[in-house]
PDB file of N, CA and C in Angstrom:
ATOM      1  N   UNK A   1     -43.754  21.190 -21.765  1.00  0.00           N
ATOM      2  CA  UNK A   1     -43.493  22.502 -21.208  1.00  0.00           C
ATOM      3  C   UNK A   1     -44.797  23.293 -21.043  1.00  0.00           C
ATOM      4  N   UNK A   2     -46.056  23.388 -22.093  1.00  0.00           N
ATOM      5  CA  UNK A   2     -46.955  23.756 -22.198  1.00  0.00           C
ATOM      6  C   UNK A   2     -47.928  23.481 -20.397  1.00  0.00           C
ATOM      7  N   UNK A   3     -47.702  21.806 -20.422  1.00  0.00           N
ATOM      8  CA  UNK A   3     -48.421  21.476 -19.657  1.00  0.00           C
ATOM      9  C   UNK A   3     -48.166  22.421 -17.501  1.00  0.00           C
ATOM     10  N   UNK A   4     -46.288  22.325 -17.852  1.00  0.00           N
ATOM     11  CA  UNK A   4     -46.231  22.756 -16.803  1.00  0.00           C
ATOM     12  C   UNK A   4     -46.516  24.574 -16.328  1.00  0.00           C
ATOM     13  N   UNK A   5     -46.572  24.958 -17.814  1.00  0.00           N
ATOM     14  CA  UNK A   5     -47.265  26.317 -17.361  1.00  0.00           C
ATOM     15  C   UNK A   5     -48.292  26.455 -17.108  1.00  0.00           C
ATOM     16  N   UNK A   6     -49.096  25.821 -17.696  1.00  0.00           N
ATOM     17  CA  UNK A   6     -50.680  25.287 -17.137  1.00  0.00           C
ATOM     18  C   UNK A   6     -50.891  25.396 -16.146  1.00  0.00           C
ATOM     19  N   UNK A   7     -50.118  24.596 -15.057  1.00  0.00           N
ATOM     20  CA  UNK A   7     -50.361  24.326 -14.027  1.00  0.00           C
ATOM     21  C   UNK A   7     -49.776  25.356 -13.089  1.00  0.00           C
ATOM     22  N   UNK A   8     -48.892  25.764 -13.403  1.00  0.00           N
ATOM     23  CA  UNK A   8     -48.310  27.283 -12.392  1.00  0.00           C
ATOM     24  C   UNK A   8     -49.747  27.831 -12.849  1.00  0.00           C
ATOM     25  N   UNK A   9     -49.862  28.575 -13.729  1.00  0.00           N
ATOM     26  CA  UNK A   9     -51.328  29.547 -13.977  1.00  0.00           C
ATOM     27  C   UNK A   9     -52.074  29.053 -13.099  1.00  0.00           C
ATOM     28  N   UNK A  10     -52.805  27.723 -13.122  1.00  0.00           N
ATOM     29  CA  UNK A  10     -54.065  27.355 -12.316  1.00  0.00           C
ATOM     30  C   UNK A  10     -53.488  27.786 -10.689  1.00  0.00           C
ATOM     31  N   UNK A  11     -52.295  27.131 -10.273  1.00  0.00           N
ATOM     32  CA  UNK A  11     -51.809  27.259  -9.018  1.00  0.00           C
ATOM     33  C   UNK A  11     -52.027  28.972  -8.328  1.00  0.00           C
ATOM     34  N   UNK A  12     -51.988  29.348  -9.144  1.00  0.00           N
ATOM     35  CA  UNK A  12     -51.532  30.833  -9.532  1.00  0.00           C
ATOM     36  C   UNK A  12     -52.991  31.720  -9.357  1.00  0.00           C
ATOM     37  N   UNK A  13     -53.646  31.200  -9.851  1.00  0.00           N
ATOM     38  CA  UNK A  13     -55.363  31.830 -10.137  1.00  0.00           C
ATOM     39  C   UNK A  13     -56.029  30.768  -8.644  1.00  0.00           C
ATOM     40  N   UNK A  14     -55.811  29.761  -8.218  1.00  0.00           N
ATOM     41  CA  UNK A  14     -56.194  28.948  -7.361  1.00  0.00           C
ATOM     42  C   UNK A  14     -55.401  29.927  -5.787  1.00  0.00           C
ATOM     43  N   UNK A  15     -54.223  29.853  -6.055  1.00  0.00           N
ATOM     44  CA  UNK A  15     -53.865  30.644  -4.474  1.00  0.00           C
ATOM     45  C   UNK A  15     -54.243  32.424  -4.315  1.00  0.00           C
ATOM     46  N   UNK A  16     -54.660  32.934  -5.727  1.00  0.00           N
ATOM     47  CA  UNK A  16     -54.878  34.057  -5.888  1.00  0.00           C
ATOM     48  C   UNK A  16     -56.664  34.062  -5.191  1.00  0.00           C
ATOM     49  N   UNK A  17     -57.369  33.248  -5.557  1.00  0.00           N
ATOM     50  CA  UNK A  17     -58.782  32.677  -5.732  1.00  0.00           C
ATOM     51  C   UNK A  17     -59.043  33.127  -3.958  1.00  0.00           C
ATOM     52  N   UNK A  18     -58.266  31.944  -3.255  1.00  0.00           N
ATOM     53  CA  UNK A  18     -58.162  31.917  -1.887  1.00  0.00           C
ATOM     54  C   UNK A  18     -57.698  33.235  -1.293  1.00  0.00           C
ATOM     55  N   UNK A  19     -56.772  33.759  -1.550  1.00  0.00           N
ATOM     56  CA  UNK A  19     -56.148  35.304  -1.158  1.00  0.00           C
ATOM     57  C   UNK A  19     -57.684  36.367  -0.905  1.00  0.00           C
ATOM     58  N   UNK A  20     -58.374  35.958  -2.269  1.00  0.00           N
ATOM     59  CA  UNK A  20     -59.105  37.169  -2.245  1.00  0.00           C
ATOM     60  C   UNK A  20     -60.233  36.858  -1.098  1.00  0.00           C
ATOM     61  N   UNK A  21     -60.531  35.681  -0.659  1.00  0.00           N
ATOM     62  CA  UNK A  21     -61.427  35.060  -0.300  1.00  0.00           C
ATOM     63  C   UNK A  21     -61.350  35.936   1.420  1.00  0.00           C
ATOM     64  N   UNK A  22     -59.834  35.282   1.691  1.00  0.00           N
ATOM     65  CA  UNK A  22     -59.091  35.775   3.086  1.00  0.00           C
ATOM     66  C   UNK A  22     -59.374  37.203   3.480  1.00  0.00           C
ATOM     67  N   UNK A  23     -59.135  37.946   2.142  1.00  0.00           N
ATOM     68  CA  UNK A  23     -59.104  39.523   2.226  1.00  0.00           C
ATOM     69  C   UNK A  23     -60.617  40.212   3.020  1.00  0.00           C
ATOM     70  N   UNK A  24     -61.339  39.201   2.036  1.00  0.00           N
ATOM     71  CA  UNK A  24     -62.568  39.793   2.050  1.00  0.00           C
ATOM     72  C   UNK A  24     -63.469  39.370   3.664  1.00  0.00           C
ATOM     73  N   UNK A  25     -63.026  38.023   4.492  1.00  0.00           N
ATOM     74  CA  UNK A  25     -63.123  37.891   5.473  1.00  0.00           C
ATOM     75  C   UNK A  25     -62.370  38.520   6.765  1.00  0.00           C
ATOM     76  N   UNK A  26     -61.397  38.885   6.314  1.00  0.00           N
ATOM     77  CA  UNK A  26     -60.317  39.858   6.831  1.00  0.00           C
ATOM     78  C   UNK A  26     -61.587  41.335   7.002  1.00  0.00           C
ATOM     79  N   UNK A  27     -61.641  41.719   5.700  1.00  0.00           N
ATOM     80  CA  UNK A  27     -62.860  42.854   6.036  1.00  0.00           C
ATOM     81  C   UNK A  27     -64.168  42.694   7.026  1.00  0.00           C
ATOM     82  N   UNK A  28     -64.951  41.465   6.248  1.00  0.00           N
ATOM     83  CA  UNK A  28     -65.333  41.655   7.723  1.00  0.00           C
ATOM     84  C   UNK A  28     -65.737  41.483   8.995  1.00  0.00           C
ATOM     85  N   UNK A  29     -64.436  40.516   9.502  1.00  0.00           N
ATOM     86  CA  UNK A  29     -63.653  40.503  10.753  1.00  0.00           C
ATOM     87  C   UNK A  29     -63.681  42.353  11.408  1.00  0.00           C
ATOM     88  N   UNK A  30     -63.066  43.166  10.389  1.00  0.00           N
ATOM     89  CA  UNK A  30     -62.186  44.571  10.702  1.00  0.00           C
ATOM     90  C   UNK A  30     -63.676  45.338  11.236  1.00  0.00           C
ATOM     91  N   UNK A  31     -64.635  45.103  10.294  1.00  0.00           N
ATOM     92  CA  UNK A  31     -65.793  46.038  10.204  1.00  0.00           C
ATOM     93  C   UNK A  31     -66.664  45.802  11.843  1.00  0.00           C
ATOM     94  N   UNK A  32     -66.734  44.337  12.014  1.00  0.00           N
ATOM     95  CA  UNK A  32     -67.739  43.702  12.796  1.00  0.00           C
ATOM     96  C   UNK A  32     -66.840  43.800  14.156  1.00  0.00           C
ATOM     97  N   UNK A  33     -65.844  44.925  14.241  1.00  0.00           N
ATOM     98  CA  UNK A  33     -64.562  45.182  15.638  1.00  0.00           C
ATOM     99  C   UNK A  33     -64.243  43.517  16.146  1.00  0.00           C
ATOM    100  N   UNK A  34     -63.894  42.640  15.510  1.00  0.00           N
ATOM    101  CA  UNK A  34     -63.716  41.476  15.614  1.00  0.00           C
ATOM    102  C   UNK A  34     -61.796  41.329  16.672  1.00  0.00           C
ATOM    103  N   UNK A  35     -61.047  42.678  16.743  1.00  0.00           N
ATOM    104  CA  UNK A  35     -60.253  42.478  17.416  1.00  0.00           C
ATOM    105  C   UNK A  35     -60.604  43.428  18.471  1.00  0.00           C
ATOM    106  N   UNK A  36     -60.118  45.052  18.413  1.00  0.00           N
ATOM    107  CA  UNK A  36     -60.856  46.139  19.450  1.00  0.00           C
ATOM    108  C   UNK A  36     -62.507  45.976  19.170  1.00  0.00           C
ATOM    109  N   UNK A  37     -63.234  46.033  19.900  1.00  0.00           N
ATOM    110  CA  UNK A  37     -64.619  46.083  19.780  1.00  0.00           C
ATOM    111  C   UNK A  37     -64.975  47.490  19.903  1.00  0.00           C
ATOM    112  N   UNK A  38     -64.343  47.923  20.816  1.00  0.00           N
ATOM    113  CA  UNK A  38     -64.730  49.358  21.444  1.00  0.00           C
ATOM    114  C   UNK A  38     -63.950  50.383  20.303  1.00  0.00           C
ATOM    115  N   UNK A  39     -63.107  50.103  19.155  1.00  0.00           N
ATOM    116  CA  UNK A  39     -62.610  51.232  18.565  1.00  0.00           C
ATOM    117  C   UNK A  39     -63.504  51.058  17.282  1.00  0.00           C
ATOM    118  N   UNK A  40     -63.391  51.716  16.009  1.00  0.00           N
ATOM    119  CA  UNK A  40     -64.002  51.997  14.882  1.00  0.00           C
ATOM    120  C   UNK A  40     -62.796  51.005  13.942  1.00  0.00           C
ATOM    121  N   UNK A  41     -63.408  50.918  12.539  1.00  0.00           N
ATOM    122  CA  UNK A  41     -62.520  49.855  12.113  1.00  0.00           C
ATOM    123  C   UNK A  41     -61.680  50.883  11.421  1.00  0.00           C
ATOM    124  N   UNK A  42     -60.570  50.498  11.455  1.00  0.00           N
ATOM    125  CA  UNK A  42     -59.271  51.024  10.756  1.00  0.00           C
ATOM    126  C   UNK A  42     -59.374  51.132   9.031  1.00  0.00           C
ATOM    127  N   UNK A  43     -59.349  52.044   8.969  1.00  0.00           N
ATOM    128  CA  UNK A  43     -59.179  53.192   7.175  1.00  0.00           C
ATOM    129  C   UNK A  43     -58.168  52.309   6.509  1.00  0.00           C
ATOM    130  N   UNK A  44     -57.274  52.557   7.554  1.00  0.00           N
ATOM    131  CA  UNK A  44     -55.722  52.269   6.687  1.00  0.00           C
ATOM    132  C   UNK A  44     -55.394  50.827   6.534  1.00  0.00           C
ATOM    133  N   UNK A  45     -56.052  49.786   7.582  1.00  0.00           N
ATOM    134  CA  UNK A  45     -55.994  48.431   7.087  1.00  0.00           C
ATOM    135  C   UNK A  45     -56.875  47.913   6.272  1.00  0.00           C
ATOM    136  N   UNK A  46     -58.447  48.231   5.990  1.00  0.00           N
ATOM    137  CA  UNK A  46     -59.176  48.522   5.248  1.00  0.00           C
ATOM    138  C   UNK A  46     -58.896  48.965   3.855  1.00  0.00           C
ATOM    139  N   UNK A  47     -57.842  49.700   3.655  1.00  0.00           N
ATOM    140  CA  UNK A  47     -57.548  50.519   2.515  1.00  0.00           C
ATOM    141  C   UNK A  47     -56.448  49.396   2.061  1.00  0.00           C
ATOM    142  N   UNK A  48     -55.504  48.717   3.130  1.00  0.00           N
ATOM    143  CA  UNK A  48     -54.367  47.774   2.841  1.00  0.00           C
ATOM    144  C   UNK A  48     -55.182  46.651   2.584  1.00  0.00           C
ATOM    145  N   UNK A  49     -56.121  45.973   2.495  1.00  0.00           N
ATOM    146  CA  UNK A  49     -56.765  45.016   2.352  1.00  0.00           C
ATOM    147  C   UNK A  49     -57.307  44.900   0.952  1.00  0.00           C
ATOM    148  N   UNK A  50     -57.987  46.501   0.567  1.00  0.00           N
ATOM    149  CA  UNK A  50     -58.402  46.783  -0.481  1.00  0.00           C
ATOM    150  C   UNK A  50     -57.538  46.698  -1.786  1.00  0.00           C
ATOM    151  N   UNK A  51     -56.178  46.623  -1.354  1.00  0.00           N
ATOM    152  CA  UNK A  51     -54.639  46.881  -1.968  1.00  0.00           C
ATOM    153  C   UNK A  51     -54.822  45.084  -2.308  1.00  0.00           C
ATOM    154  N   UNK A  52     -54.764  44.581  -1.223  1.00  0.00           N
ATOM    155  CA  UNK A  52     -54.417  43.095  -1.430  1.00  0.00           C
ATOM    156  C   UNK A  52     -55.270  42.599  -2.538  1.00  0.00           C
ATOM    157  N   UNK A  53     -56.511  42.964  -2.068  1.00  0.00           N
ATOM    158  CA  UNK A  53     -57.359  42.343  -3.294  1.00  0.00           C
ATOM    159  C   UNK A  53     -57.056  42.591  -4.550  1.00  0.00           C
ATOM    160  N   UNK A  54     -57.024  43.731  -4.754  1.00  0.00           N
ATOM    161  CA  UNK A  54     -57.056  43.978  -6.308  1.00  0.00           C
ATOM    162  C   UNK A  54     -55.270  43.443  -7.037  1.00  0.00           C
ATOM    163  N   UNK A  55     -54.605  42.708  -5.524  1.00  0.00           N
ATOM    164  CA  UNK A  55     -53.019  42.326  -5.945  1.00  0.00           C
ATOM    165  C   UNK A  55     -53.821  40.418  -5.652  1.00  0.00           C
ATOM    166  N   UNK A  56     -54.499  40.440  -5.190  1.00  0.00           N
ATOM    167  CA  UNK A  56     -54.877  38.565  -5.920  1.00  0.00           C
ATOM    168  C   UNK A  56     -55.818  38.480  -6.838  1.00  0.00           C
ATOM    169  N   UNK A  57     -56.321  38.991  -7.379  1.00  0.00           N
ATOM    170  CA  UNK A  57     -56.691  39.125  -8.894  1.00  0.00           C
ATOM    171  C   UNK A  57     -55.768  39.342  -9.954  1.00  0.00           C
ATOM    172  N   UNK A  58     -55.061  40.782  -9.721  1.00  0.00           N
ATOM    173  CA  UNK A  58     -53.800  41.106 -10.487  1.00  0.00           C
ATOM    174  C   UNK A  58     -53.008  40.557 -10.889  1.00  0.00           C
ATOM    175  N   UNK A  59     -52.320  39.355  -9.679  1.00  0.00           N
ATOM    176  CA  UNK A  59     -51.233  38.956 -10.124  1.00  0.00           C
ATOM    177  C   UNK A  59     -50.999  37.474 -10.689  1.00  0.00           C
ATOM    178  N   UNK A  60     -52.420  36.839 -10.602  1.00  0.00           N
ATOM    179  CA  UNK A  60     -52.543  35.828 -11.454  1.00  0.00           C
ATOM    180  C   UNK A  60     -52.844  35.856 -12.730  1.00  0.00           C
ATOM    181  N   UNK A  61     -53.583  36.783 -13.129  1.00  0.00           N
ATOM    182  CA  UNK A  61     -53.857  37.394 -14.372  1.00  0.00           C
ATOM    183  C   UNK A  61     -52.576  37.832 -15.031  1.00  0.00           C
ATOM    184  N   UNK A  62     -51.960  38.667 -14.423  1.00  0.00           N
ATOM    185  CA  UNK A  62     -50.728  39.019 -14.932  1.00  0.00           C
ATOM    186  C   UNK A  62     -49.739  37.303 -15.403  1.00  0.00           C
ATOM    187  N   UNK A  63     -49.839  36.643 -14.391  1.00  0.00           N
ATOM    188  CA  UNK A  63     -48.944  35.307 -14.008  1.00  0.00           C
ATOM    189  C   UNK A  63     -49.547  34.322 -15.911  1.00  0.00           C
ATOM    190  N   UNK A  64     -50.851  34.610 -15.821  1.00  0.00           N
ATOM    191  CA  UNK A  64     -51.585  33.860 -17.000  1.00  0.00           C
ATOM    192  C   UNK A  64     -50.932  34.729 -18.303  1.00  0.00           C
ATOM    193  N   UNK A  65     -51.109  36.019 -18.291  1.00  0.00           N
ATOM    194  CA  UNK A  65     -50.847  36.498 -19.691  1.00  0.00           C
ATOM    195  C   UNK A  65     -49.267  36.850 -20.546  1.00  0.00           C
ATOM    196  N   UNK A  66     -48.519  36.181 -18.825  1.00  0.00           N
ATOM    197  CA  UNK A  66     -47.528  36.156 -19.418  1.00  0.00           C
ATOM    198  C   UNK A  66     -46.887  34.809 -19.817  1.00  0.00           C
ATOM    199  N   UNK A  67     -47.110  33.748 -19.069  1.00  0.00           N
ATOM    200  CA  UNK A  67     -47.326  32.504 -19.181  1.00  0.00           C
ATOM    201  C   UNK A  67     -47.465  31.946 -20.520  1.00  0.00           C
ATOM    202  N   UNK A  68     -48.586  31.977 -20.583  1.00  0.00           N
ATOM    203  CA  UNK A  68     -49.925  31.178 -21.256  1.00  0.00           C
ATOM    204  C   UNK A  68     -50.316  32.207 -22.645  1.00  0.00           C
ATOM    205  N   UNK A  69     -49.950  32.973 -23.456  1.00  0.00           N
ATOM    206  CA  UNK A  69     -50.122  34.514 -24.044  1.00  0.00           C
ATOM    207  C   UNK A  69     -50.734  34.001 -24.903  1.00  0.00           C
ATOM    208  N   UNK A  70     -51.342  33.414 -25.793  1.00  0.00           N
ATOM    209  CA  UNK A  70     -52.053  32.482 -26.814  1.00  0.00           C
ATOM    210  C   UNK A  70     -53.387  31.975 -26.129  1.00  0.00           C
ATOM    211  N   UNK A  71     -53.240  31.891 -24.891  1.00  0.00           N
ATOM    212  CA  UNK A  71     -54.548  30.954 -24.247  1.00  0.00           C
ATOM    213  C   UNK A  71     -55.283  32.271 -23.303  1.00  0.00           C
ATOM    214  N   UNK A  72     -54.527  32.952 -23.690  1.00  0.00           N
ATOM    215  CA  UNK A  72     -55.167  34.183 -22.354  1.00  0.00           C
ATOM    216  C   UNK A  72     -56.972  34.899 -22.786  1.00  0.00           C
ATOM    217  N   UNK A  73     -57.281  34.966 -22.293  1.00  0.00           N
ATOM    218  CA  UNK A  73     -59.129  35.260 -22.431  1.00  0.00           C
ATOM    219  C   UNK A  73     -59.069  36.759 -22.090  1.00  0.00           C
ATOM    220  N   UNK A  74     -59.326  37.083 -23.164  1.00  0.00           N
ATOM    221  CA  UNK A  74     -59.863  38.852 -22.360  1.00  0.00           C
ATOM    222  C   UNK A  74     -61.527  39.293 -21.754  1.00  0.00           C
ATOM    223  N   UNK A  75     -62.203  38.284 -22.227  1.00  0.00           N
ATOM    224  CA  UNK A  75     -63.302  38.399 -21.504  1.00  0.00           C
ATOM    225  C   UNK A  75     -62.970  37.773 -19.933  1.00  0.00           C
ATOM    226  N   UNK A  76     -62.159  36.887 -19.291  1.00  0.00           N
ATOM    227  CA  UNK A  76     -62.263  36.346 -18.221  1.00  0.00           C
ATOM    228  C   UNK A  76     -61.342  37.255 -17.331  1.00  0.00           C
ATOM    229  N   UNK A  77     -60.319  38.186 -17.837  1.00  0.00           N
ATOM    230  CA  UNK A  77     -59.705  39.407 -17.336  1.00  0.00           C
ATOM    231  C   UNK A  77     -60.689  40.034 -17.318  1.00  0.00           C
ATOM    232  N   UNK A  78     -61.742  40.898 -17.976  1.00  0.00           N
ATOM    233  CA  UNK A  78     -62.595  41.638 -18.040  1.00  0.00           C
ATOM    234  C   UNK A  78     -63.383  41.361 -16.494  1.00  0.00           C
ATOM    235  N   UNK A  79     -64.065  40.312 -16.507  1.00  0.00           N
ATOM    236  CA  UNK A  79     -64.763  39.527 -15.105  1.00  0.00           C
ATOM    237  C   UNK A  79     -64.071  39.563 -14.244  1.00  0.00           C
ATOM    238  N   UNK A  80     -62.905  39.538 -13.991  1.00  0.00           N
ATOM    239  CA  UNK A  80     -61.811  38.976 -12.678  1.00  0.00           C
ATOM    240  C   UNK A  80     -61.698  40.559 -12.382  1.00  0.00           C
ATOM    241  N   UNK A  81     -61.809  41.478 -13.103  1.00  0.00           N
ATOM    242  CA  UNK A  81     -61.407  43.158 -12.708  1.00  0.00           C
ATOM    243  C   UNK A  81     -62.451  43.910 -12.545  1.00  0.00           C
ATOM    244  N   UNK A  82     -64.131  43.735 -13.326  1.00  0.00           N
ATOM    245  CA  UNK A  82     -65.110  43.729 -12.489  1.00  0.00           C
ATOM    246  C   UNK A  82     -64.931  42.875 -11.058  1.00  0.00           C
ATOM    247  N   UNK A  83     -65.338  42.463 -11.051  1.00  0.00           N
ATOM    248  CA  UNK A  83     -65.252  41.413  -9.245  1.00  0.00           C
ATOM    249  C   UNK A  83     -63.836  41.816  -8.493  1.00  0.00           C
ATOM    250  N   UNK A  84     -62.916  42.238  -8.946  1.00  0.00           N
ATOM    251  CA  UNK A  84     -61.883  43.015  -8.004  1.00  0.00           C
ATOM    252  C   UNK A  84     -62.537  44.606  -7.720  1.00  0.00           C
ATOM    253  N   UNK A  85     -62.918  45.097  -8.605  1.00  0.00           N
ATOM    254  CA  UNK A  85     -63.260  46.132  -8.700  1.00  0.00           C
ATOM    255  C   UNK A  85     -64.352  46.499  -7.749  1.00  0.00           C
ATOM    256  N   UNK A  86     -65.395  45.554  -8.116  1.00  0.00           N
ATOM    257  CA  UNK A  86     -66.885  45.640  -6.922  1.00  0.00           C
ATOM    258  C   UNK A  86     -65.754  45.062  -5.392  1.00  0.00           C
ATOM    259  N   UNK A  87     -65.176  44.221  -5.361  1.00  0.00           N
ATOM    260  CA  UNK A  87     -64.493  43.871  -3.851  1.00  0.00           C
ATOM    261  C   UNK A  87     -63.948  45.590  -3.124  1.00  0.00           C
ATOM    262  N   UNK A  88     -63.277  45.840  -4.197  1.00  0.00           N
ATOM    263  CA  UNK A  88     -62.563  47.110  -3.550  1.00  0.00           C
ATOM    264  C   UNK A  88     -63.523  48.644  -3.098  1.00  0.00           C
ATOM    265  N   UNK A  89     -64.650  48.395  -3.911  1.00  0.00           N
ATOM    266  CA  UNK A  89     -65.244  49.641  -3.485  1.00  0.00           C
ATOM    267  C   UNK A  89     -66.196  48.818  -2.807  1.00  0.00           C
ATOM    268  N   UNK A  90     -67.023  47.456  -2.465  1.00  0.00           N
ATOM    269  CA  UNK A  90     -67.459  47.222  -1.034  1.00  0.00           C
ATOM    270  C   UNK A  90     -66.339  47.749   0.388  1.00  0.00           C
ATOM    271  N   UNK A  91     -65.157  46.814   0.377  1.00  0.00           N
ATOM    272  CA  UNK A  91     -64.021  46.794   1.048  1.00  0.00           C
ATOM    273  C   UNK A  91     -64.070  48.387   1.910  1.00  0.00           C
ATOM    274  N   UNK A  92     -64.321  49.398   0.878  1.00  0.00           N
ATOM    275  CA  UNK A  92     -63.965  50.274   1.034  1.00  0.00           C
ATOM    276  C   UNK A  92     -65.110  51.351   1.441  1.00  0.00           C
ATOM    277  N   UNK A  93     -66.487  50.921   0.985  1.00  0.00           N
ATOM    278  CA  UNK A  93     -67.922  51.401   1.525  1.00  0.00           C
ATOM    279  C   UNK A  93     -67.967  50.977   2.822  1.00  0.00           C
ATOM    280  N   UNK A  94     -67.375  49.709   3.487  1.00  0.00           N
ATOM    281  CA  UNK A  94     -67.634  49.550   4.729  1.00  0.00           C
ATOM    282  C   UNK A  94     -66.598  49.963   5.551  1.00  0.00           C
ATOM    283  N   UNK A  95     -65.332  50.863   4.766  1.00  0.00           N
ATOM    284  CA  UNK A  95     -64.586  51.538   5.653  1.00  0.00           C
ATOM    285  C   UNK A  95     -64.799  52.860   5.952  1.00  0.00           C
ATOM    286  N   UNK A  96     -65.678  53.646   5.112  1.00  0.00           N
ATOM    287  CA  UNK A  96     -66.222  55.229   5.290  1.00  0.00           C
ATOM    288  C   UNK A  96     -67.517  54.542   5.727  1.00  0.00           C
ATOM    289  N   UNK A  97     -68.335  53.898   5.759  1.00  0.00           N
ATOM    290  CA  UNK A  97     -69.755  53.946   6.247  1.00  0.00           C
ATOM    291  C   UNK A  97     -70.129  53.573   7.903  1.00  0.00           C
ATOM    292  N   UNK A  98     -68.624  53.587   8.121  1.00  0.00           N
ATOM    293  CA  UNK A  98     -68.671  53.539  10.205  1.00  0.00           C
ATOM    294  C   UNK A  98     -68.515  54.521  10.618  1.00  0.00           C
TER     295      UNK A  98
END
Protein backbone atom coordinates (compact mmCIF):
# COMPACT_ATOMS: atom_id res chain seq x y z
CA UNK A 1 0.00 0.00 0.00
CA UNK A 2 2.95 2.19 1.00
CA UNK A 3 4.44 1.58 -2.34
CA UNK A 4 1.32 2.65 -4.27
CA UNK A 5 1.17 5.98 -2.55
CA UNK A 6 4.57 6.54 -3.50
CA UNK A 7 3.85 6.51 -6.69
CA UNK A 8 0.58 8.72 -6.89
CA UNK A 9 2.93 11.43 -4.91
CA UNK A 10 5.76 11.14 -7.55
CA UNK A 11 2.94 11.13 -10.39
CA UNK A 12 1.59 13.95 -8.56
CA UNK A 13 4.87 16.19 -8.05
CA UNK A 14 5.93 14.86 -11.77
CA UNK A 15 2.54 16.24 -13.55
CA UNK A 16 2.63 19.18 -11.09
CA UNK A 17 6.60 19.62 -12.17
CA UNK A 18 5.37 19.86 -15.93
CA UNK A 19 2.20 22.19 -15.13
CA UNK A 20 4.51 24.67 -13.76
CA UNK A 21 6.86 24.38 -16.58
CA UNK A 22 3.67 25.06 -19.19
CA UNK A 23 2.61 28.04 -17.01
CA UNK A 24 5.70 29.63 -17.13
CA UNK A 25 6.02 29.24 -21.05
CA UNK A 26 2.47 30.20 -21.27
CA UNK A 27 3.94 33.58 -19.70
CA UNK A 28 6.19 34.06 -21.97
CA UNK A 29 4.32 33.28 -25.01
CA UNK A 30 1.61 36.18 -23.30
CA UNK A 31 4.50 38.77 -22.69
CA UNK A 32 6.43 38.32 -26.15
CA UNK A 33 2.35 39.15 -27.88
CA UNK A 34 2.86 35.60 -29.14
CA UNK A 35 -1.07 35.59 -30.06
CA UNK A 36 -2.27 39.61 -30.65
CA UNK A 37 1.08 41.19 -31.38
CA UNK A 38 -0.35 44.56 -31.71
CA UNK A 39 -2.21 44.46 -28.14
CA UNK A 40 -0.31 44.58 -24.61
CA UNK A 41 -0.25 41.30 -22.68
CA UNK A 42 -3.26 40.59 -20.65
CA UNK A 43 -3.22 41.35 -16.53
CA UNK A 44 -5.92 39.00 -16.05
CA UNK A 45 -4.45 35.92 -17.87
CA UNK A 46 -1.15 36.74 -16.48
CA UNK A 47 -2.64 36.99 -13.04
CA UNK A 48 -4.67 33.42 -14.02
CA UNK A 49 -1.43 31.87 -14.84
CA UNK A 50 0.14 33.22 -11.75
CA UNK A 51 -2.94 31.33 -9.94
CA UNK A 52 -1.98 28.13 -11.81
CA UNK A 53 1.40 28.12 -10.69
CA UNK A 54 1.30 28.51 -7.27
CA UNK A 55 -1.88 25.55 -7.78
CA UNK A 56 1.09 23.06 -9.39
CA UNK A 57 3.27 23.40 -6.64
CA UNK A 58 0.36 23.46 -4.12
CA UNK A 59 -1.32 20.66 -4.98
CA UNK A 60 1.26 18.10 -5.05
CA UNK A 61 2.63 19.11 -1.92
CA UNK A 62 -0.63 19.08 -0.46
CA UNK A 63 -1.20 15.42 -2.49
CA UNK A 64 2.42 14.35 -0.56
CA UNK A 65 1.50 15.53 2.98
CA UNK A 66 -1.46 13.96 2.96
CA UNK A 67 -0.45 10.80 1.42
CA UNK A 68 2.87 10.09 2.56
CA UNK A 69 2.59 12.22 6.34
CA UNK A 70 5.71 10.42 7.94
CA UNK A 71 7.87 10.89 4.74
CA UNK A 72 6.86 14.49 4.12
CA UNK A 73 10.11 17.01 4.16
CA UNK A 74 9.52 20.43 5.34
CA UNK A 75 12.59 21.69 4.01
CA UNK A 76 11.55 20.48 0.34
CA UNK A 77 7.96 22.35 0.93
CA UNK A 78 9.99 25.24 2.09
CA UNK A 79 11.97 25.17 -1.63
CA UNK A 80 8.89 24.22 -3.76
CA UNK A 81 7.09 27.66 -2.14
CA UNK A 82 10.20 29.72 -2.53
CA UNK A 83 10.34 28.75 -6.39
CA UNK A 84 6.43 29.13 -6.58
CA UNK A 85 6.78 32.18 -4.94
CA UNK A 86 9.80 33.76 -7.15
CA UNK A 87 7.49 32.17 -10.38
CA UNK A 88 4.55 34.27 -9.25
CA UNK A 89 6.10 37.57 -8.66
CA UNK A 90 8.34 37.11 -12.06
CA UNK A 91 4.86 35.97 -13.77
CA UNK A 92 3.62 38.95 -12.46
CA UNK A 93 6.71 41.67 -12.92
CA UNK A 94 6.30 40.92 -16.53
CA UNK A 95 2.63 41.67 -16.32
CA UNK A 96 2.93 45.41 -14.80
CA UNK A 97 6.34 46.03 -16.54
CA UNK A 98 4.53 46.42 -20.22
Amino acid sequence: MLAVRALTVVVGLALGALCAVGVLVAALFERDGFGDRDGEPSTAYLLALAIGLVASFGLPLMLWRTLLPSRFSWPAALVATVVAVAGVVWILGISFAA
